[in-house]
N, C-alpha and C. Protein backbone atom coordinates (compact mmCIF):
# COMPACT_ATOMS: atom_id res chain seq x y z
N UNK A 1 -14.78 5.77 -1.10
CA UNK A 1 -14.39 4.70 -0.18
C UNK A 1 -13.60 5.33 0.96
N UNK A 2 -13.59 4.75 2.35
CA UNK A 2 -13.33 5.51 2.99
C UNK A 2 -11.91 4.46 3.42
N UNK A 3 -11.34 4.81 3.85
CA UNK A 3 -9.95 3.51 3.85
C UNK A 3 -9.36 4.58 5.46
N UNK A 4 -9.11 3.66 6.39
CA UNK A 4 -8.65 4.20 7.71
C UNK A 4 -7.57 3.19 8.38
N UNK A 5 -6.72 3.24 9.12
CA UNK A 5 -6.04 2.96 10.05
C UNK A 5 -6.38 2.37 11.55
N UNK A 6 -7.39 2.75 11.63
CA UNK A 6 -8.42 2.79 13.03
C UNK A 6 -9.38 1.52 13.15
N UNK A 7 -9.70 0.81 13.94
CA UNK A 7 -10.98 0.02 13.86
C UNK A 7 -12.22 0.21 13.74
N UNK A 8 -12.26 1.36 13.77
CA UNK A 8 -14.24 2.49 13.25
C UNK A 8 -13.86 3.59 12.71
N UNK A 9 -14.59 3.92 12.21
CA UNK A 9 -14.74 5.07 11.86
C UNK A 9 -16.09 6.13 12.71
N UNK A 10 -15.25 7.12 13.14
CA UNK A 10 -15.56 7.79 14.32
C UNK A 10 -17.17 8.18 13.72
N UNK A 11 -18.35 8.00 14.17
CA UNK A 11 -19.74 9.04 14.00
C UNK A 11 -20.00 7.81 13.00
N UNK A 12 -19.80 6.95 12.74
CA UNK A 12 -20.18 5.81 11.85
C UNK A 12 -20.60 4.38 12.31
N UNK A 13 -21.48 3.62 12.06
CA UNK A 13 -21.74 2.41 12.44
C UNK A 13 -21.20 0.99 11.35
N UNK A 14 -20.29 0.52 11.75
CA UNK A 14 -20.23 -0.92 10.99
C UNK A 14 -21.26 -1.85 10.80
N UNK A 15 -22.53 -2.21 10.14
CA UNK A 15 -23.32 -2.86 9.94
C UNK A 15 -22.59 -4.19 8.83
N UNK A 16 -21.69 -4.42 8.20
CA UNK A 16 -21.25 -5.57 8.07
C UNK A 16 -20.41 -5.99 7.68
N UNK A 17 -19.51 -6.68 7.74
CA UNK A 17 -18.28 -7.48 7.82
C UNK A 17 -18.20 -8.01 6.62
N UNK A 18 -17.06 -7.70 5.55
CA UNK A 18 -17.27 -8.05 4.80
C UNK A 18 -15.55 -9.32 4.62
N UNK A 19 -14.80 -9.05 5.48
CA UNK A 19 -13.85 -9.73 5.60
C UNK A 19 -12.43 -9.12 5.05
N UNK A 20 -11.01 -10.04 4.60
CA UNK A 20 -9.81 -9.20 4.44
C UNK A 20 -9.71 -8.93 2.90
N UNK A 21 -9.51 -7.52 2.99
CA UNK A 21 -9.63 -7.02 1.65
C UNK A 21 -7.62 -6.34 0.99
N UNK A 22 -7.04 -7.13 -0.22
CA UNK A 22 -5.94 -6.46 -0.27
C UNK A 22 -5.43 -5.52 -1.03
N UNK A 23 -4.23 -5.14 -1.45
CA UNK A 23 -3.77 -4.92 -2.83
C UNK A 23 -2.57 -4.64 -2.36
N UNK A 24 -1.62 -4.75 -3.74
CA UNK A 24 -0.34 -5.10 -4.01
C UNK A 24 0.48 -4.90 -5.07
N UNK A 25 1.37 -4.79 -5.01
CA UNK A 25 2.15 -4.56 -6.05
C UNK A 25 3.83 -4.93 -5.91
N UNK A 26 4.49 -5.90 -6.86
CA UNK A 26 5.60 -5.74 -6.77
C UNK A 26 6.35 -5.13 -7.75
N UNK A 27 7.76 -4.40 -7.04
CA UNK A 27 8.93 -3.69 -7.68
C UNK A 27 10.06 -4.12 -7.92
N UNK A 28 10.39 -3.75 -9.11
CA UNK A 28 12.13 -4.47 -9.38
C UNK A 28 12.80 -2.66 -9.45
N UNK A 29 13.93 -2.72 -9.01
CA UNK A 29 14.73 -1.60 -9.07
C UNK A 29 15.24 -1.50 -10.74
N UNK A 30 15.98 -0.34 -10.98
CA UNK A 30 16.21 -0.31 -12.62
C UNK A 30 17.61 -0.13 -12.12
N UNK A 31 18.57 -0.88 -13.02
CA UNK A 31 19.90 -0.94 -13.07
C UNK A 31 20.50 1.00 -13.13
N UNK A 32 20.03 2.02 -13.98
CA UNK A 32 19.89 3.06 -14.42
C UNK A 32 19.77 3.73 -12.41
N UNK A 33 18.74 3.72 -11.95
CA UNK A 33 18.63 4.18 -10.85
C UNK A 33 19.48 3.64 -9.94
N UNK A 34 20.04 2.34 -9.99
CA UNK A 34 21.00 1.96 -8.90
C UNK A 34 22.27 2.36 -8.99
N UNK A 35 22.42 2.94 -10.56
CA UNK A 35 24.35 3.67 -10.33
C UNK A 35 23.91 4.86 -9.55
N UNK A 36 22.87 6.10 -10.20
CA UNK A 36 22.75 6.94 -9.24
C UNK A 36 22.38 6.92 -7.83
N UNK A 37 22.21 6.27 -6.98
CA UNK A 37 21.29 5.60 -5.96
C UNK A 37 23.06 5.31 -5.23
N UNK A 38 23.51 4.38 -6.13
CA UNK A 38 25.40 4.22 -5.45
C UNK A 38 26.13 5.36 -5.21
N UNK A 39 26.00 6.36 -7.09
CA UNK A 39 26.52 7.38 -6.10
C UNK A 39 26.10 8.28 -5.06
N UNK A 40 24.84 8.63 -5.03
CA UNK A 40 24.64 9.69 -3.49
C UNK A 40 24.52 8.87 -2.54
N UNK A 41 24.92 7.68 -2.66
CA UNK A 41 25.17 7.20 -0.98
C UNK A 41 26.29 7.43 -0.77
N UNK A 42 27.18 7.86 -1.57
CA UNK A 42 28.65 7.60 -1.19
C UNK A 42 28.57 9.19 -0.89
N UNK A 43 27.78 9.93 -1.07
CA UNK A 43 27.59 11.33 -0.80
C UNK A 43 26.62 11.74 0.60
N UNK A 44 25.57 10.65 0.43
CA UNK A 44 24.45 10.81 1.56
C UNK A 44 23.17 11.68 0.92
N UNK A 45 22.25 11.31 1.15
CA UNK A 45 21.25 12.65 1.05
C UNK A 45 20.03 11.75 0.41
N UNK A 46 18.94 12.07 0.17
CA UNK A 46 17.43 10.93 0.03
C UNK A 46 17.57 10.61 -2.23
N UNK A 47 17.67 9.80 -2.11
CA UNK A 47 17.13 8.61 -2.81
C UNK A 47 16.32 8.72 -3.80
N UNK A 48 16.05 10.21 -4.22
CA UNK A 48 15.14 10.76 -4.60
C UNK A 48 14.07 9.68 -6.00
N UNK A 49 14.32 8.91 -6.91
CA UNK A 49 14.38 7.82 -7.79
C UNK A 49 13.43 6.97 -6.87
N UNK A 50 14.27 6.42 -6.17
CA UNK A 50 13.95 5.40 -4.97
C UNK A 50 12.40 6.15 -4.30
N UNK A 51 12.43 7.28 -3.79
CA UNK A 51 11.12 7.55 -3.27
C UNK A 51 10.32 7.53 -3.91
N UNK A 52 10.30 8.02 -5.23
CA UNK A 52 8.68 8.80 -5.83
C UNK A 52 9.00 7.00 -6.29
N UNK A 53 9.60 6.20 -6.22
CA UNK A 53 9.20 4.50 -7.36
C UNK A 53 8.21 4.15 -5.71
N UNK A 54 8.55 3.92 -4.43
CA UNK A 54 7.77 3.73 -3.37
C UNK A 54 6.83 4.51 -3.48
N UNK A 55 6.82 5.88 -3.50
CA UNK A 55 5.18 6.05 -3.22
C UNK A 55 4.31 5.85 -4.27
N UNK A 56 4.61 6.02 -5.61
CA UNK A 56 4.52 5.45 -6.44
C UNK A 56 3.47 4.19 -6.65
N UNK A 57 4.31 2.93 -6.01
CA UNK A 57 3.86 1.57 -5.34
C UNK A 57 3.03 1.54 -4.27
N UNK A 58 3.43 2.06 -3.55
CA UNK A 58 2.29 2.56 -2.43
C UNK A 58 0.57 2.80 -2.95
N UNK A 59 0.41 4.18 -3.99
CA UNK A 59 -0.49 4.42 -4.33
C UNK A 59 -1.40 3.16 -5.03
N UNK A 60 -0.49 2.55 -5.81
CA UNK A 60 -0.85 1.41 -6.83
C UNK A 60 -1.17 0.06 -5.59
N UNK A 61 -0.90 0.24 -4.18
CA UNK A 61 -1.48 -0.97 -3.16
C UNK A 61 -2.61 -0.51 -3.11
N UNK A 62 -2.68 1.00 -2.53
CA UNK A 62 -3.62 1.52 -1.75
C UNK A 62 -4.81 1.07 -2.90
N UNK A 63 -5.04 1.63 -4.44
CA UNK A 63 -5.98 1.68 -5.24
C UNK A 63 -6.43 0.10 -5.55
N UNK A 64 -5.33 -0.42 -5.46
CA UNK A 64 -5.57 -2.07 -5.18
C UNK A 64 -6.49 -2.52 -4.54
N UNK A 65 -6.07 -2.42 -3.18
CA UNK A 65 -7.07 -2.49 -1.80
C UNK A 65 -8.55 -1.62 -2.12
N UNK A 66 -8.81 -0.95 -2.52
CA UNK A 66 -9.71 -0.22 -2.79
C UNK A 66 -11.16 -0.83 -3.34
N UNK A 67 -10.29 -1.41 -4.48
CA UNK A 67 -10.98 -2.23 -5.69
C UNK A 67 -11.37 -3.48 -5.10
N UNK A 68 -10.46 -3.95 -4.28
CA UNK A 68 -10.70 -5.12 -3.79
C UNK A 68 -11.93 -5.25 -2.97
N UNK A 69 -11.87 -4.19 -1.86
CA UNK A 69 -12.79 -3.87 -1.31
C UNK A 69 -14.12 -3.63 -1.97
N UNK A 70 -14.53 -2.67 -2.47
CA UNK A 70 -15.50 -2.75 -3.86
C UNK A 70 -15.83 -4.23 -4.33
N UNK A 71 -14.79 -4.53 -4.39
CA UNK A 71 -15.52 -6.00 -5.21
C UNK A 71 -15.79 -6.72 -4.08
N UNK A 72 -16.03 -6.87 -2.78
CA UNK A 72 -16.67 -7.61 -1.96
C UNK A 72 -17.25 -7.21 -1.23
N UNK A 73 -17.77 -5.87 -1.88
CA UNK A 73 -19.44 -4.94 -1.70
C UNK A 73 -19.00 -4.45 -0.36
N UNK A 74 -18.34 -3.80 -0.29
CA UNK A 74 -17.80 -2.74 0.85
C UNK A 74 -17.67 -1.23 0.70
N UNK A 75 -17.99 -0.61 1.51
CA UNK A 75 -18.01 0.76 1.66
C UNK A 75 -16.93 1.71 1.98
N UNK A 76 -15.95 0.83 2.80
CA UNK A 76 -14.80 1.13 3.62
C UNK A 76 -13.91 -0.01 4.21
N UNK A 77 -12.77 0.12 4.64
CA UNK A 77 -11.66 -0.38 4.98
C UNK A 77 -11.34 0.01 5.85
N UNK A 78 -11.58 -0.90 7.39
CA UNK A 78 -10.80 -0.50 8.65
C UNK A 78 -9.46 -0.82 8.88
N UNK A 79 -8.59 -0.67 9.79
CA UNK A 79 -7.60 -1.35 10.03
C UNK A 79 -7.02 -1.59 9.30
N UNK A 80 -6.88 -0.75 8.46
CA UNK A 80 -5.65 -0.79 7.40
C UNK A 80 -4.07 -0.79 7.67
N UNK A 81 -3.50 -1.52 6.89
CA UNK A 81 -2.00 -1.68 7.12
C UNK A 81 -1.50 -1.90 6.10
N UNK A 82 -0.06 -1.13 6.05
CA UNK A 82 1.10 -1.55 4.96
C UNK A 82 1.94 -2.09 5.27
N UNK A 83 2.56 -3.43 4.38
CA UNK A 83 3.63 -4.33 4.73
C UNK A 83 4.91 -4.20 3.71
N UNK A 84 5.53 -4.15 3.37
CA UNK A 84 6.81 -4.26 2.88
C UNK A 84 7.55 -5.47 2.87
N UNK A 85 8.20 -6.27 2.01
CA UNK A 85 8.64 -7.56 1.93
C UNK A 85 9.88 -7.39 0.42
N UNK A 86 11.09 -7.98 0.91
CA UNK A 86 11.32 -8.19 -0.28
C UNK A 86 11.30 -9.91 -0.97
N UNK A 87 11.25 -9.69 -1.94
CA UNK A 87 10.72 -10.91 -2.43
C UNK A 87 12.02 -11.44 -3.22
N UNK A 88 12.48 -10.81 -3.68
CA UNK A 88 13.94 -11.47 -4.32
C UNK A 88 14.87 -10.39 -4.13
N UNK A 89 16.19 -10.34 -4.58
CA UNK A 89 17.46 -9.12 -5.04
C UNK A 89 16.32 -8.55 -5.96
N UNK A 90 16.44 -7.25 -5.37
CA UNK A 90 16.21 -6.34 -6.16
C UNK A 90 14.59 -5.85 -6.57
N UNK A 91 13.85 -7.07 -5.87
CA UNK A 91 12.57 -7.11 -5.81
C UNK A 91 11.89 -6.60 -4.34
N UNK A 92 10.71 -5.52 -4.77
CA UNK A 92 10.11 -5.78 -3.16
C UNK A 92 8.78 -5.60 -3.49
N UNK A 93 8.03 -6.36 -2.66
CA UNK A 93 6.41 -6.23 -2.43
C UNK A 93 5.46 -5.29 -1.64
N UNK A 94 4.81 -4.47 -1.94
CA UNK A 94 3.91 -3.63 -1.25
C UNK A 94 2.71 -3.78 -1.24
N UNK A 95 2.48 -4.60 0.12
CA UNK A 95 1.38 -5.27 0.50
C UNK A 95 0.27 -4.25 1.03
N UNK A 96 -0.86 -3.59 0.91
CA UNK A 96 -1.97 -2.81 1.83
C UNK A 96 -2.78 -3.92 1.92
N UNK A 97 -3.88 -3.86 3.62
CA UNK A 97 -4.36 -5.07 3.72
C UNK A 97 -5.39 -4.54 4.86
N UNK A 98 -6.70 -4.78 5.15
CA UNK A 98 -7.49 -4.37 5.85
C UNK A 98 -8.92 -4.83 6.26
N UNK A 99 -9.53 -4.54 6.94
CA UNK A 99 -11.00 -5.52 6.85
C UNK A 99 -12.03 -4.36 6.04
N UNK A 100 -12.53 -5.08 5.18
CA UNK A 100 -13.30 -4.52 4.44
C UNK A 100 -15.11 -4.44 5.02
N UNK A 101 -15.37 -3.31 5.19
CA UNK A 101 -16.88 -2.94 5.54
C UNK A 101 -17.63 -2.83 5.05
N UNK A 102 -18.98 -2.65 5.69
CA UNK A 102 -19.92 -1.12 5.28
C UNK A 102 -20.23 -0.77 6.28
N UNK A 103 -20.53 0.62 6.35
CA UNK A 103 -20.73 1.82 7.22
C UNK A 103 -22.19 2.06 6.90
N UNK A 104 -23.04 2.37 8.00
CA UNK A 104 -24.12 3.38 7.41
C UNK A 104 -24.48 4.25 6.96
């Protein structure tokens, strides 16, 4: 599957529209990661817990979107985008979202 950012895919023809294709996933933080997370802020420096749980989530949109796509007989995903939302304390949503194709 070819999944892009772009509205074509360059040397490729869109022959049909298959409409918006998503995937998603939401996250709750772990009490465990938020003492450490408190203390290196009070120190500074990346989040490390916090990142690999986002990309993490990330991956689990992207493969989302994927499937989704697949299931409404698509080849590829233009115009792809990631959204971010939080949905409650402590909750956040990772939305991927795109028009789903086929290519020749």
């Amino acid at each position: 599957m070819i999944i892009v950012t772009t509205p074509q895919v360059e040397g490729r023809t869109i022959t049909q529209v298959h409409g918006l294709a998503t995937g998603s996933t939401i996250r709750s933080k772990v009490i465990f990661k938020d003492i450490g997370a408190g203390l290196k802020s009070m120190v500074g420096g990346e989040l490390g817990s916090y990142t690999k749980m986002m990309q993490e989530s990330r991956a689990q949109a992207f493969e989302r979107l994927e499937e989704d796509a697949a299931r409404l007989g698509a080849n590829a995903v233009v115009n792809m985008r990631v959204a971010t939302s939080m949905v409650t304390q402590g909750a956040a949503e990772i939305l991927a979202y795109g028009t789903a194709v086929t290519l020749e």
